[in-house]
Protein backbone atom coordinates (compact mmCIF):
# COMPACT_ATOMS: atom_id res chain seq x y z
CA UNK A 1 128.59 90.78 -135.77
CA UNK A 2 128.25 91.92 -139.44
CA UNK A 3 129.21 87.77 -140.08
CA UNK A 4 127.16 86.44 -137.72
CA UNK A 5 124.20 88.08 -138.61
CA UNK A 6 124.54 87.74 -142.31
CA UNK A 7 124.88 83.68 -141.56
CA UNK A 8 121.81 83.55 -139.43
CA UNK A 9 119.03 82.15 -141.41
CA UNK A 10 115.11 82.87 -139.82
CA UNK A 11 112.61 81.34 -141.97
CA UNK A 12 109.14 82.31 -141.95
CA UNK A 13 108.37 85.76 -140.21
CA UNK A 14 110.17 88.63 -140.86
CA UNK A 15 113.08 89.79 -138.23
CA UNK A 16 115.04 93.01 -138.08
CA UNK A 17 118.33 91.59 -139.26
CA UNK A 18 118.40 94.61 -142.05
CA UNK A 19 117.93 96.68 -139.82
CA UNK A 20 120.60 95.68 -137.41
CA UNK A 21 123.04 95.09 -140.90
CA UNK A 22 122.49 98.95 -141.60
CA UNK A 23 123.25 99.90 -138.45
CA UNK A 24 126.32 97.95 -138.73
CA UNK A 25 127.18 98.95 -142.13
CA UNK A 26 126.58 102.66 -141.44
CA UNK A 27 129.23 105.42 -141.75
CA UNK A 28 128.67 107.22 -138.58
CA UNK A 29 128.45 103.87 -136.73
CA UNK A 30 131.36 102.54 -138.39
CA UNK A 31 133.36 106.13 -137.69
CA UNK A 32 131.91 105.94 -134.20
CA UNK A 33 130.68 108.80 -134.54
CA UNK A 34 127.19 108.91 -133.02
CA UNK A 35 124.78 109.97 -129.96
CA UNK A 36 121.31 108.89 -128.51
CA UNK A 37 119.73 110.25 -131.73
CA UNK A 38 121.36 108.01 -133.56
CA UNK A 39 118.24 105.18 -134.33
CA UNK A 40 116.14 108.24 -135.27
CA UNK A 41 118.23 109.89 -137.63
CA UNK A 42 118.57 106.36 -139.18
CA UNK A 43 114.76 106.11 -139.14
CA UNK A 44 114.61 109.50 -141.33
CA UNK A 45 116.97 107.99 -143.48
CA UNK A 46 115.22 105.01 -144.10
CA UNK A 47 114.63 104.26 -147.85
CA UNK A 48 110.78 104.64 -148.19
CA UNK A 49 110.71 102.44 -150.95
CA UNK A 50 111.19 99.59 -148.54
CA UNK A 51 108.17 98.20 -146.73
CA UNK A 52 109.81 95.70 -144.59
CA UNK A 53 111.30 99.22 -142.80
CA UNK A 54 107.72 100.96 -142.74
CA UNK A 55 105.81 97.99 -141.45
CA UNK A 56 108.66 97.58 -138.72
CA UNK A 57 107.89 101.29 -137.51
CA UNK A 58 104.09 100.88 -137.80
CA UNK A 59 104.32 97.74 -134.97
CA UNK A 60 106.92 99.52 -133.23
CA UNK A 61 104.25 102.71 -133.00
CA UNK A 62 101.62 100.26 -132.43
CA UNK A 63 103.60 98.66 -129.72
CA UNK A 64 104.50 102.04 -128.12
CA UNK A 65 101.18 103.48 -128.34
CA UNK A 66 99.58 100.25 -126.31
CA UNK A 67 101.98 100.62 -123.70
CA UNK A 68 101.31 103.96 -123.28
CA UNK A 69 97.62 103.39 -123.05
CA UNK A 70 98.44 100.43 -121.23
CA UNK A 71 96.42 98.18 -123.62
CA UNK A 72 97.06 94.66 -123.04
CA UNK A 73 95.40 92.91 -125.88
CA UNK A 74 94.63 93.85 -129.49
CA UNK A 75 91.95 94.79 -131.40
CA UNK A 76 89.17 91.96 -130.61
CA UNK A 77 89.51 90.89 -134.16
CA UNK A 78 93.05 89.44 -133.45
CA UNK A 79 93.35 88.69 -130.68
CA UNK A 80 92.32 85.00 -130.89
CA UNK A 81 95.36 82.38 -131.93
CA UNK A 82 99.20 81.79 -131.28
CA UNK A 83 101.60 85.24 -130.95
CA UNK A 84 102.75 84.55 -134.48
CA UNK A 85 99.26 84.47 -135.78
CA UNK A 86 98.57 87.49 -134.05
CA UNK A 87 101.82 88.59 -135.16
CA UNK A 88 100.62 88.35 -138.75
CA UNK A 89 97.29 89.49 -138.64
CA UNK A 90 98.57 93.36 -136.91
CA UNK A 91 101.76 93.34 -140.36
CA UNK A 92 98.50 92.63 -142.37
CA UNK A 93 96.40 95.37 -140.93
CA UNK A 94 99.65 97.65 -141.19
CA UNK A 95 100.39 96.70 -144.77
CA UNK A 96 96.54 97.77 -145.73
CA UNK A 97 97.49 101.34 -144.10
């Protein structure tokens, strides 16, 4: 998996590759030592310096919060245009954050 996922090339949006590769690459994961909590306490760990990590948590939050208010479309302001426009316009908005 560590191979495969090093090989695959995505061009043009970002995707959650590194994320998967640190999973991968992790000590406890490796050790197989881990529970349920085990995405969080990565989360906490996550290198702040990194905004490819923080603007994945603000959609995911974003995501999770619409569901939750069971809001089917964003803000009016992007909601016009092709998923991946939308797509960038809401890592946009989270970047100005």
């Amino acid at each position: 998996m560590t191979r495969a996922l090093s090989e695959y090339q995505v061009y043009g949006i970002k995707t959650t590759i590194p994320f998967f590769q640190r999973i991968l690459l992790h000590p406890r994961f490796l050790s197989g030592v881990y529970n349920t909590h085990f995405i969080a306490d990565l989360e906490k760990e996550a290198d702040p310096e990194d905004p490819a990590e923080e603007i994945a948590a603000l959609i995911a939050a974003g995501i999770k919060s619409g569901r939750d208010a069971q809001v089917g479309a964003p803000p009016s302001g992007m909601r016009k245009g092709s998923n991946w426009k939308i797509q960038g316009r809401l890592e946009n908005f989270a970047k100005r954050l």
